[in-house]
N, C-alpha and C. Protein backbone atom coordinates (compact mmCIF):
# COMPACT_ATOMS: atom_id res chain seq x y z
N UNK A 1 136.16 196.34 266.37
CA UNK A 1 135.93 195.63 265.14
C UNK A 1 137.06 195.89 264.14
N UNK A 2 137.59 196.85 264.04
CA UNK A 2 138.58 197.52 263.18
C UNK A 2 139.59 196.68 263.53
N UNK A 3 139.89 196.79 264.80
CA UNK A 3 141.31 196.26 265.43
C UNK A 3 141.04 194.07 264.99
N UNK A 4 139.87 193.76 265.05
CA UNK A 4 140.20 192.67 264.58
C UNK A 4 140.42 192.72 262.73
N UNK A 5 139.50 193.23 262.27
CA UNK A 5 140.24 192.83 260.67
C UNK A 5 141.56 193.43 260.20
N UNK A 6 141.80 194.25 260.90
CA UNK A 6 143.56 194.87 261.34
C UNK A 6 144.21 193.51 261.36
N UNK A 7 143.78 192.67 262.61
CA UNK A 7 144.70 191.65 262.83
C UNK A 7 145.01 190.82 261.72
N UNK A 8 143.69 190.01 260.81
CA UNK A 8 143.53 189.30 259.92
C UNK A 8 144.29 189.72 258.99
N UNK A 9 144.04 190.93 258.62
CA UNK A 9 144.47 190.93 257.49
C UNK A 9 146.16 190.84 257.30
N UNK A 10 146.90 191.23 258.82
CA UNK A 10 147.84 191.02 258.61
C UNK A 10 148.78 189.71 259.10
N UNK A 11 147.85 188.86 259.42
CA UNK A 11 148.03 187.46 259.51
C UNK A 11 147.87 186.50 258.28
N UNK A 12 147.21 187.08 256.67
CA UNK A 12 146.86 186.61 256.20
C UNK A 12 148.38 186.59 255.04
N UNK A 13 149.32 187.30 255.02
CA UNK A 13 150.25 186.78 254.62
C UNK A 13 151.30 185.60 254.85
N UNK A 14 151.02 185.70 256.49
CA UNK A 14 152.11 184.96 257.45
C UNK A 14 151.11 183.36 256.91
N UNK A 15 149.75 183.35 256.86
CA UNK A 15 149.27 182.08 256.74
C UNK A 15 149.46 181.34 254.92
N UNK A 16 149.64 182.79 254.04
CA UNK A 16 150.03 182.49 253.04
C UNK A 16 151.22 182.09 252.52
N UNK A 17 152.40 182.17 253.34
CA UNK A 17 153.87 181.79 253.11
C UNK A 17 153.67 180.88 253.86
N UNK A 18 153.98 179.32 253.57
CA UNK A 18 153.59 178.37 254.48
C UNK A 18 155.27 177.81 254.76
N UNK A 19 156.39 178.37 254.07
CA UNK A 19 157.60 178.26 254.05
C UNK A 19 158.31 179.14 255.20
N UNK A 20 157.40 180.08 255.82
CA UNK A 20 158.00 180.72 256.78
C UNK A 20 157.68 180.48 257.73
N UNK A 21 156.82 179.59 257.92
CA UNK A 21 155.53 179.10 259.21
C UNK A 21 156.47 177.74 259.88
N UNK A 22 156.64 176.86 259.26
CA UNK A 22 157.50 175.79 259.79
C UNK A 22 158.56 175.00 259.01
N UNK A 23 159.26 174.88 259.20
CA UNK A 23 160.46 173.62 258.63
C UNK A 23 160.82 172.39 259.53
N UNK A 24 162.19 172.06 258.69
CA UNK A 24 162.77 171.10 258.86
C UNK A 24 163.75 170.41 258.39
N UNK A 25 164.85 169.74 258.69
CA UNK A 25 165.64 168.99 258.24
C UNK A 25 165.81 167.62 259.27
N UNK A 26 166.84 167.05 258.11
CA UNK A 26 167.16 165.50 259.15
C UNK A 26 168.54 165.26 258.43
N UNK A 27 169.03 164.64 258.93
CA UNK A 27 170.37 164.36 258.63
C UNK A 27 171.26 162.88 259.37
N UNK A 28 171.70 162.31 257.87
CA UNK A 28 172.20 160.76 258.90
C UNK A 28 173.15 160.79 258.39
N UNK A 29 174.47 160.06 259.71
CA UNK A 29 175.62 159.70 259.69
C UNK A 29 175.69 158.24 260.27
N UNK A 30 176.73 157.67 259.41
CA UNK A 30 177.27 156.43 259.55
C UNK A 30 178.34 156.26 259.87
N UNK A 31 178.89 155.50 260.64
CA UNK A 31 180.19 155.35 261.02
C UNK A 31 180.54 153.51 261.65
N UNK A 32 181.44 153.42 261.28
CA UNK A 32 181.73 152.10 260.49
C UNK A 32 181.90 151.43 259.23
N UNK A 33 181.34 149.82 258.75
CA UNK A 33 181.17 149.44 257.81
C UNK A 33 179.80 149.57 257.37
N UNK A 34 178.93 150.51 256.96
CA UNK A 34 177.55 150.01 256.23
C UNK A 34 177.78 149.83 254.75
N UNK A 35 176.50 148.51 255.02
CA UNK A 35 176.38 147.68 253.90
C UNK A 35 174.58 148.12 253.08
N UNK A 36 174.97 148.55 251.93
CA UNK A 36 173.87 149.29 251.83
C UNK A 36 172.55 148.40 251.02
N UNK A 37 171.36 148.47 251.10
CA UNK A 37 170.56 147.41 250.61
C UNK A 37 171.02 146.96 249.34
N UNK A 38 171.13 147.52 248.44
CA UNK A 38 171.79 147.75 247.18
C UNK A 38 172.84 146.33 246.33
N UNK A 39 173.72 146.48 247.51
CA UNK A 39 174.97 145.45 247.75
C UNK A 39 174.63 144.34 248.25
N UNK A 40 174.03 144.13 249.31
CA UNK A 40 173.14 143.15 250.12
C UNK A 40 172.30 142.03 248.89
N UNK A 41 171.85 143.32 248.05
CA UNK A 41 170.73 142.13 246.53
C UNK A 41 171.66 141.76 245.95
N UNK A 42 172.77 141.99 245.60
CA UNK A 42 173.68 141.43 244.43
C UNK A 42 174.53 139.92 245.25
N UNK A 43 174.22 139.94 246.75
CA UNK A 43 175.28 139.11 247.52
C UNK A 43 174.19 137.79 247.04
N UNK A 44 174.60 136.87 246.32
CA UNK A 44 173.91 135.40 246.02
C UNK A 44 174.33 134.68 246.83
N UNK A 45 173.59 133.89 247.76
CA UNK A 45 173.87 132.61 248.28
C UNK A 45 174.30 131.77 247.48
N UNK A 46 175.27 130.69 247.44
CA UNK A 46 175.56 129.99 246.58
C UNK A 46 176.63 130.36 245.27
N UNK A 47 176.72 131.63 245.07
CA UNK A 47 177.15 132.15 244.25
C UNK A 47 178.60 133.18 244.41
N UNK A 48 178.04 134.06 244.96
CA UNK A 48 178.94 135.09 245.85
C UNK A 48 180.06 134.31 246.50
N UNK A 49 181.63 135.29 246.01
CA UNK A 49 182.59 134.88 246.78
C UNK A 49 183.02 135.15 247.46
N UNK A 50 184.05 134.98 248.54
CA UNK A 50 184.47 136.30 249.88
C UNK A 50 185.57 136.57 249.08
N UNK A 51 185.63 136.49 248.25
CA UNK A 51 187.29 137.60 247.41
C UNK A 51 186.43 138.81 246.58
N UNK A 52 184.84 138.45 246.27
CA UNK A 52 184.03 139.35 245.57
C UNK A 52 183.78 140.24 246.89
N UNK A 53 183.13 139.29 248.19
CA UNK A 53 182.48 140.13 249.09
C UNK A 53 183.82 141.40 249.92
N UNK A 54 185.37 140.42 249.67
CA UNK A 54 186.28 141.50 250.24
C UNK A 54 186.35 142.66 249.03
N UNK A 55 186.17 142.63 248.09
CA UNK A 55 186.81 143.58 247.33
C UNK A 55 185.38 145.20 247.62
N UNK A 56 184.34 144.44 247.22
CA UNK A 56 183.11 145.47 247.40
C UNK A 56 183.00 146.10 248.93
N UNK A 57 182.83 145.13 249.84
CA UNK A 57 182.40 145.66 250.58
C UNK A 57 183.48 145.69 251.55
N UNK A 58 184.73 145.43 251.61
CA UNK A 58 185.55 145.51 252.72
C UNK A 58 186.03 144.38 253.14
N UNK A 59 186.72 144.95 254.10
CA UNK A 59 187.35 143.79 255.16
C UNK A 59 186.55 144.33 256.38
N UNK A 60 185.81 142.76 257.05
CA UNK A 60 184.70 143.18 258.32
C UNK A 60 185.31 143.39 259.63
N UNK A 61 184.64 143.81 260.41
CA UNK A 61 184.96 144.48 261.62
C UNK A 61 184.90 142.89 261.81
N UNK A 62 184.58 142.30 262.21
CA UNK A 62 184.61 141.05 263.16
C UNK A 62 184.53 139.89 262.18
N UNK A 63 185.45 138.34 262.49
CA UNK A 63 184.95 136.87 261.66
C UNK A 63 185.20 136.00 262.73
N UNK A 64 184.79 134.84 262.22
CA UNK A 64 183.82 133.86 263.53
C UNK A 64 184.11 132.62 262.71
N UNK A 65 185.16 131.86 263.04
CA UNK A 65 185.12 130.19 262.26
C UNK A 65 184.19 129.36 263.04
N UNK A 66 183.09 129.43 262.47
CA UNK A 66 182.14 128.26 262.95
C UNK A 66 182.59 126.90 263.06
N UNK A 67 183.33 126.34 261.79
CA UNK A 67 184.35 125.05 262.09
C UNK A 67 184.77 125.21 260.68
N UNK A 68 185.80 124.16 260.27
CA UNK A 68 186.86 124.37 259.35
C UNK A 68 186.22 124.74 258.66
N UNK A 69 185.25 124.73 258.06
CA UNK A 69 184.08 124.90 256.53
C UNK A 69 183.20 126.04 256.59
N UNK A 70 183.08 126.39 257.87
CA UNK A 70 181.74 127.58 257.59
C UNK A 70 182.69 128.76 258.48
N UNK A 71 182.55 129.86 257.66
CA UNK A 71 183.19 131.60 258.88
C UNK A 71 181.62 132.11 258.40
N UNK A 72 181.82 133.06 259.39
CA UNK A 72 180.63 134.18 259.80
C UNK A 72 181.67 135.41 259.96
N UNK A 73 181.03 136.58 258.52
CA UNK A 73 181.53 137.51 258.87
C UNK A 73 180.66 138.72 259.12
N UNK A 74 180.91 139.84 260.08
CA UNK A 74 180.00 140.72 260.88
C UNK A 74 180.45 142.04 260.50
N UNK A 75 180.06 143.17 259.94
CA UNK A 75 180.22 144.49 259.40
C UNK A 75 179.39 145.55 260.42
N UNK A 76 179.86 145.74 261.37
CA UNK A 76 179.25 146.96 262.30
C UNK A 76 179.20 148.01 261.65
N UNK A 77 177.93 148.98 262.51
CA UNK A 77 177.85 150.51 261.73
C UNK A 77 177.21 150.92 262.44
N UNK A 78 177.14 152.21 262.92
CA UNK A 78 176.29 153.37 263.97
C UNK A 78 175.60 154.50 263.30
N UNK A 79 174.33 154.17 263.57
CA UNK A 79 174.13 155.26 262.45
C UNK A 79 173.40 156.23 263.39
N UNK A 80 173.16 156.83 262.99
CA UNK A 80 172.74 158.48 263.86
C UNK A 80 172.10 159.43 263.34
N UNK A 81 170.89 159.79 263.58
CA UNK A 81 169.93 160.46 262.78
C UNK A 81 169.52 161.93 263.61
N UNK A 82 169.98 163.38 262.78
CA UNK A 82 169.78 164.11 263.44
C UNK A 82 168.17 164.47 263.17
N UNK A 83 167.51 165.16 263.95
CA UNK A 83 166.14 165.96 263.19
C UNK A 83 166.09 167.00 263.16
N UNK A 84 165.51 167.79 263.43
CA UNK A 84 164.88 169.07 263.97
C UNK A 84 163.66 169.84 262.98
N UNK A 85 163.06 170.57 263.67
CA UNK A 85 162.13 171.33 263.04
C UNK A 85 161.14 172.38 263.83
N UNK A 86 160.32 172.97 263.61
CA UNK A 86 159.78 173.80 264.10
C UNK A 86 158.66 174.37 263.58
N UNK A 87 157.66 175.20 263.91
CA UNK A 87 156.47 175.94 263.70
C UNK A 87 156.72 177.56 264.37
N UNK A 88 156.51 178.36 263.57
CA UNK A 88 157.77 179.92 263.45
C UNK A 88 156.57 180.53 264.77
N UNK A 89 157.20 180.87 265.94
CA UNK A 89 157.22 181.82 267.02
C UNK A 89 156.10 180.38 268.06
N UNK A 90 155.84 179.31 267.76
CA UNK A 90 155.09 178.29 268.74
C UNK A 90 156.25 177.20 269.20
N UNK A 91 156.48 176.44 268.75
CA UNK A 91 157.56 175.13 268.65
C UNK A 91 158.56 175.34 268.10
N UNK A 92 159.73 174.85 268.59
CA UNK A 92 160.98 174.62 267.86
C UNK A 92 161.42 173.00 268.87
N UNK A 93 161.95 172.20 268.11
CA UNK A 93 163.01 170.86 268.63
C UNK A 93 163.64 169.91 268.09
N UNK A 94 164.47 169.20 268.89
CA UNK A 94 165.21 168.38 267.93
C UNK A 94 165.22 167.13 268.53
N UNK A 95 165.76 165.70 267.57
CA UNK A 95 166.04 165.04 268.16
C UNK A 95 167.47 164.13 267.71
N UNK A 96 167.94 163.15 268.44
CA UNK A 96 168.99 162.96 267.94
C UNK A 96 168.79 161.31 268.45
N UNK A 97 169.02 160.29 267.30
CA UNK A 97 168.72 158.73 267.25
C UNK A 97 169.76 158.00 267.34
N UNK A 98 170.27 157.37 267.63
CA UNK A 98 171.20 156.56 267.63
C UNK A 98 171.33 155.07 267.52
N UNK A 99 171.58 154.37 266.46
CA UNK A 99 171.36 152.82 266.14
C UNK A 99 172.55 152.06 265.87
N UNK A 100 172.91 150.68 266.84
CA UNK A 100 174.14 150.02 266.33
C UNK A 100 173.36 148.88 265.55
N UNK A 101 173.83 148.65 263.65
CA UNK A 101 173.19 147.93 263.41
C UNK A 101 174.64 146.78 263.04
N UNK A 102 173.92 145.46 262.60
CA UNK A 102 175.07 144.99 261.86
C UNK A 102 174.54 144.01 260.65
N UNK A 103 175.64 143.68 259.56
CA UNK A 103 175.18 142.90 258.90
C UNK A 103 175.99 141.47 258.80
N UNK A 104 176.00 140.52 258.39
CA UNK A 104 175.94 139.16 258.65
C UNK A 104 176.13 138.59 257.36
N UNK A 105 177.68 137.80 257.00
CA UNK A 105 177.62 137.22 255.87
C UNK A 105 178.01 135.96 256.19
N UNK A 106 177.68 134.93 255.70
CA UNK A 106 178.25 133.62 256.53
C UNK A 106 178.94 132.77 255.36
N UNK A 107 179.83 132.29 255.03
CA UNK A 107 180.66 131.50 254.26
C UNK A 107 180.58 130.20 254.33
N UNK A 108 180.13 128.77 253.17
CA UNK A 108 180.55 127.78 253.68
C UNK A 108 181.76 127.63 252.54
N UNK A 109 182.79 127.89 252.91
CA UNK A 109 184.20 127.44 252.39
C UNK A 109 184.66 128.60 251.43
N UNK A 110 184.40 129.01 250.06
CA UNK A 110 185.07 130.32 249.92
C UNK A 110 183.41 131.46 249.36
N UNK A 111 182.53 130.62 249.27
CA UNK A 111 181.03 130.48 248.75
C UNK A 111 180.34 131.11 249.71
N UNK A 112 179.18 132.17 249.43
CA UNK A 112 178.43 133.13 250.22
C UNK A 112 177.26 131.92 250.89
N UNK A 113 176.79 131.79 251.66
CA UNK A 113 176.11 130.70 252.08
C UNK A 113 174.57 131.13 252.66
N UNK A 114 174.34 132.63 253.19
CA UNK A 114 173.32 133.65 253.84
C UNK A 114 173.96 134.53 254.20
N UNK A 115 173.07 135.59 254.48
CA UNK A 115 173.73 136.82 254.84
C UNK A 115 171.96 137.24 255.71
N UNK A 116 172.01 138.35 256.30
CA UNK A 116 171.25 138.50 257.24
C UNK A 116 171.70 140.11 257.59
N UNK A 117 170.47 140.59 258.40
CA UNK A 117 170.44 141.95 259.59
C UNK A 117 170.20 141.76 260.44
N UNK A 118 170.94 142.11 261.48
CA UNK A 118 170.43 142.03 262.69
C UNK A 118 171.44 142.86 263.95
C-alpha cells in the first residue's frame, strides 16, 4: 500500500507540468514563387495590370500565349511541412509533407482577366 501512494505521489508532479509531458513543433518551407493569399485579394480582374502583377509578385516560372490577346501566367512553389512531437518516455515522431502548388494569372491583353489555384 505504501509503495503505491509512493508511486502517486511522485507521479503527481510529472502530471502537473503538462509542458514536460508532451510537445511539439511544425515548420514550413517554400521554395519557388509563392503567392500569398494576401496578394491574390488585391489582384482585380479587370483592373490589375501585368506591369503591377510583375513588379509585386515577380516574374513567373512559366507563360502560355493562349492567342494574340489572352497569356496565362503560372508561379510554382513547393512547400514542405515539417512536424514532430511527442508524449515524454511513450511516443515520439515526425512527419514530413510535401506539396507542389501553383498559382494562375491569366491576362486578356495587358489587364488581369482571373487568377486561380490549382
Amino acid at each position: 500500500m505504501n509503495k503505491t501512494i509512493a508511486t502517486v505521489l511522485l507521479c503527481i508532479p510529472l502530471i502537473a507540468s503538462p509542458g514536460c509531458l508532451f510537445g511539439g513543433h511544425s515548420k514550413v518551407r517554400r521554395e519557388g514563387t509563392y503567392v500569398a493569399a494576401s496578394t491574390m485579394d488585391q489582384i482585380r480582374p479587370g483592373k490589375t495590370t501585368k506591369s503591377w502583377v510583375r513588379a509585386v509578385v515577380g516574374e513567373p516560372t512559366e507563360r502560355v500565349r493562349i492567342d494574340p490577346a489572352h497569356e496565362l501566367w503560372k508561379y510554382a512553389y513547393t512547400e514542405t511541412k515539417d512536424s514532430s512531437g511527442y508524449v515524454f518516455l511513450i511516443f515520439s515522431g515526425s512527419d514530413t509533407k510535401k506539396t507542389d502548388n501553383n498559382v494562375f494569372i491569366e491576362f486578356d491583353g495587358e489587364v488581369v482577366s482571373r487568377t486561380w489555384r490549382g
